[in-house]
Protein backbone atom coordinates (compact mmCIF):
# COMPACT_ATOMS: atom_id res chain seq x y z
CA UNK A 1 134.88 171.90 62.46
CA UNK A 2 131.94 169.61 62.31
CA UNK A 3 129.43 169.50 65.31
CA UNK A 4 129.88 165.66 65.06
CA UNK A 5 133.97 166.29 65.73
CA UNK A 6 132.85 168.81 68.12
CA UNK A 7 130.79 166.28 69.78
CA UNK A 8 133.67 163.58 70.57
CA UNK A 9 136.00 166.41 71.86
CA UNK A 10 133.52 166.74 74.48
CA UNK A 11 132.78 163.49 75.24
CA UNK A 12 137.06 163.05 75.58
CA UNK A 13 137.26 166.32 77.70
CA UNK A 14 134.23 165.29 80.07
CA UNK A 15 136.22 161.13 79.65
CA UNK A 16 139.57 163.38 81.28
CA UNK A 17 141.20 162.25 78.11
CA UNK A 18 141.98 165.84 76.95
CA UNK A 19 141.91 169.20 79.27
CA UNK A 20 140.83 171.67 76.62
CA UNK A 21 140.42 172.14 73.36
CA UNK A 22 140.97 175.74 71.75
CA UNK A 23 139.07 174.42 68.40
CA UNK A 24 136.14 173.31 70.40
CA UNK A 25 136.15 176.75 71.69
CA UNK A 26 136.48 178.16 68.59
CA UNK A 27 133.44 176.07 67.04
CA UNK A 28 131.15 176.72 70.37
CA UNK A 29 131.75 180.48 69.45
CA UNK A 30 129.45 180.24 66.65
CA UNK A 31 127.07 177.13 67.06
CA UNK A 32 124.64 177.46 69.65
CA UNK A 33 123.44 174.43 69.28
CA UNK A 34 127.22 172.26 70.78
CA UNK A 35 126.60 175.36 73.58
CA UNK A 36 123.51 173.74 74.81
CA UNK A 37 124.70 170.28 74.00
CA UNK A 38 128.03 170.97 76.15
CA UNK A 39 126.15 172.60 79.17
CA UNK A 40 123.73 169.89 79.32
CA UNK A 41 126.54 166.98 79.16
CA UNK A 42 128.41 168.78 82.33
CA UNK A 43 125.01 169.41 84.10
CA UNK A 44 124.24 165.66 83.48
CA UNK A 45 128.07 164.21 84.81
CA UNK A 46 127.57 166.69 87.67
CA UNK A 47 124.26 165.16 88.63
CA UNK A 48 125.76 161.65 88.38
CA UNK A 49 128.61 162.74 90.79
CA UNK A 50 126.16 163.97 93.65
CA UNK A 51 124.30 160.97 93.31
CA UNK A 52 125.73 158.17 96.06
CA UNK A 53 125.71 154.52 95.48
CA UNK A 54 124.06 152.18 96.38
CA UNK A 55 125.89 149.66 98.73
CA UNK A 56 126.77 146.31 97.19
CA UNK A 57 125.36 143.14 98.46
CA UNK A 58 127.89 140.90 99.96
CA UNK A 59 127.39 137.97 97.49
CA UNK A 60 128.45 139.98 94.27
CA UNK A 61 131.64 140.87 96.60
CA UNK A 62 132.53 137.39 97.14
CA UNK A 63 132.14 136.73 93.22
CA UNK A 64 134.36 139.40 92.52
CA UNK A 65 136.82 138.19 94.75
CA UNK A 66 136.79 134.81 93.37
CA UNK A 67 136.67 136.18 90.04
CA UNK A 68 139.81 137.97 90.81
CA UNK A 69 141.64 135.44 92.25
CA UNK A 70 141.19 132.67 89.58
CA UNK A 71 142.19 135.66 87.08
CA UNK A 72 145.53 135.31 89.57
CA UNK A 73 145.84 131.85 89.30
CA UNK A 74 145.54 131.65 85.51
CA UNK A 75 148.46 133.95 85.72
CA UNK A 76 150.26 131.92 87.52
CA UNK A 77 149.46 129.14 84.98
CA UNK A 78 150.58 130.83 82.30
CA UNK A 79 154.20 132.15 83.87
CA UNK A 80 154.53 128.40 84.68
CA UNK A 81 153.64 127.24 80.79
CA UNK A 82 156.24 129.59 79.75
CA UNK A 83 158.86 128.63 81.95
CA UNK A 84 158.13 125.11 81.22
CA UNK A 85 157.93 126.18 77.41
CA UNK A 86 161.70 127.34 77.65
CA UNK A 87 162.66 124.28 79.71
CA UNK A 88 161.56 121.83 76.69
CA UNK A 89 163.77 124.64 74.41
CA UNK A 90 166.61 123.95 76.49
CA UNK A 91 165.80 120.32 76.88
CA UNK A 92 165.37 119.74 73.35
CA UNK A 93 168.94 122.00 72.59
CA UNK A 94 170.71 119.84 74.86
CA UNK A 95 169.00 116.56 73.55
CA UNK A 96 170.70 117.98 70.22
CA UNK A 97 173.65 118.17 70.92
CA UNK A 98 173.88 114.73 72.79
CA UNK A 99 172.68 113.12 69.92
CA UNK A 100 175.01 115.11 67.45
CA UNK A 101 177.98 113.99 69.07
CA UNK A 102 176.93 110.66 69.50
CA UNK A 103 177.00 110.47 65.53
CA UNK A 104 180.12 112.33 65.43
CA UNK A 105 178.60 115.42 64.72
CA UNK A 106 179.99 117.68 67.12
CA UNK A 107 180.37 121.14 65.29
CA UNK A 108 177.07 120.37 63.66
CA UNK A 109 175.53 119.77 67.16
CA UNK A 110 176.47 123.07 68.60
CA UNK A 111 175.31 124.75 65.28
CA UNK A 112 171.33 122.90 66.00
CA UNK A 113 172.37 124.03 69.68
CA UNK A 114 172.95 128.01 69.01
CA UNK A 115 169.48 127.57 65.99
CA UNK A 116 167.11 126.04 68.33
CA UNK A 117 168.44 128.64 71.04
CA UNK A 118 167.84 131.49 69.10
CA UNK A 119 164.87 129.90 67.01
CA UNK A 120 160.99 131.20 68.08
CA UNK A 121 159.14 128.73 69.00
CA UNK A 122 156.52 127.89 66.46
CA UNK A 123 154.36 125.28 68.53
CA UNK A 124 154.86 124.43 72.15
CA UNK A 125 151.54 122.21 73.72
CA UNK A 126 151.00 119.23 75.74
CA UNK A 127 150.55 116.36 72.99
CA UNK A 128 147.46 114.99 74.94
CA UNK A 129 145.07 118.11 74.21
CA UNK A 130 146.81 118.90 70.74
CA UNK A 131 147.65 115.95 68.76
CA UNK A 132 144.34 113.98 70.43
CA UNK A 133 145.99 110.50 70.30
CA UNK A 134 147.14 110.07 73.31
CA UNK A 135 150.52 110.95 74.38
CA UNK A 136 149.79 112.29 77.96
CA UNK A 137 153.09 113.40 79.63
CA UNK A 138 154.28 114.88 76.68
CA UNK A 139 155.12 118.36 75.37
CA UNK A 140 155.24 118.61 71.47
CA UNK A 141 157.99 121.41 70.03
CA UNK A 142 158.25 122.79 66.59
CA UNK A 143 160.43 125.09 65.39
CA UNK A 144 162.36 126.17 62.23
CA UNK A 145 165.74 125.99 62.10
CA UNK A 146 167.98 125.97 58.49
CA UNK A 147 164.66 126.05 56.47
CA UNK A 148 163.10 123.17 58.08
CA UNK A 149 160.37 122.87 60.12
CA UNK A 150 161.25 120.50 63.31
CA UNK A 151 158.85 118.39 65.56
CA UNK A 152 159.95 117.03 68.78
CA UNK A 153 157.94 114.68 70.66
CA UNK A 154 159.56 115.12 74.65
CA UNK A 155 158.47 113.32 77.76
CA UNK A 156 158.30 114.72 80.48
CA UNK A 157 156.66 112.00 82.53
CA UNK A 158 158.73 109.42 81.63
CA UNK A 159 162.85 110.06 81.50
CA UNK A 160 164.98 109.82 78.27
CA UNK A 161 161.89 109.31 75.56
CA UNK A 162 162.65 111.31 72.80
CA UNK A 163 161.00 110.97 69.21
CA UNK A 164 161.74 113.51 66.87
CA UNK A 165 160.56 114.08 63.52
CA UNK A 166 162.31 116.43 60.73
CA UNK A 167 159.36 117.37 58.09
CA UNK A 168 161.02 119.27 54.92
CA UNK A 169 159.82 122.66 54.04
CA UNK A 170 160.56 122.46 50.58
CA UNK A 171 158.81 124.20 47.73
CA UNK A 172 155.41 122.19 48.81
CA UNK A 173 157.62 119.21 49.57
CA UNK A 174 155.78 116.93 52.31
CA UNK A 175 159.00 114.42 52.98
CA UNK A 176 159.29 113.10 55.62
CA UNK A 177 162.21 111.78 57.43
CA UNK A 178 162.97 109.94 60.88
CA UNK A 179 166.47 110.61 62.44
């Protein structure tokens, strides 16, 4: 073994990552030089314990604390962006189905039904911050389903606006189509 190996099997023993090490043993047997460098490293985290802290002045507390609880509520933002990202899902299945049937589609609705339940979710964003043209009150949702990539445009301010766009995925193909 290498002192440099020998060196990081220390540093995890003295870390509590490992208990013991019956190479690094082995290796200390004959270089005198990891013996000092292992005595010294214990002397030194022994010294460290003993030392006691200093106490911590009440404002770095409080930014701590605040630190920790907007670390909470960014939490909570994100569960609720998820949730709200399978609600669109769901939205947009149901939308699909409507709109299938309408046009006398109904097997074919419950097939874009069971796709866009099962599809992942390529794109889910409010269309305000992402498409930067101003459709505040919207969430934009892309996914693949039977080799093409579909974009759906949902309100969620405003009831029953719905603009969906199919974009074929083609071979380089750009077409683009409005249902």
């Amino acid at each position: 073994m290498k002192c440099s190996e020998a060196e990081r099997l220390m540093d995890a023993i003295l870390d509590g990552d490992l208990n013991e090490s019956p190479r690094l043993e082995s290796h200390m047997a004959g270089c005198e030089a990891c013996v000092r460098r292992w005595e010294a490293l214990r002397r030194t985290v022994a010294d460290l314990a003993s030392v006691a802290s200093p106490p911590v002045p009440e404002r770095i507390t409080r930014s701590v604390m605040a630190a920790l609880a907007a670390d909470t509520a960014a939490e909570r933002s994100h569960r609720v962006a998820t949730l709200m990202a399978a609600c669109a899902m769901v939205l947009a299945a149901l939308v699909g189905i409507g709109i299938g049937w309408s046009m006398g589609l109904g097997g074919a609705a419950v097939t874009l039904f069971a796709a866009v339940s099962e599809a992942s979710l390529s794109l889910v964003f409010d269309a305000r911050d992402s498409v930067g043209i101003g459709f505040p009150g919207y969430v934009l949702l892309a996914f693949v389903w039977a080799g093409v990539m579909t974009v759906v445009l949902l309100g969620t301010a405003a009831v029953g606006k719905l603009c969906a766009y199919r974009i074929a995925a083609r071979r380089g193909a750009g077409d683009h189509e409005s249902p």
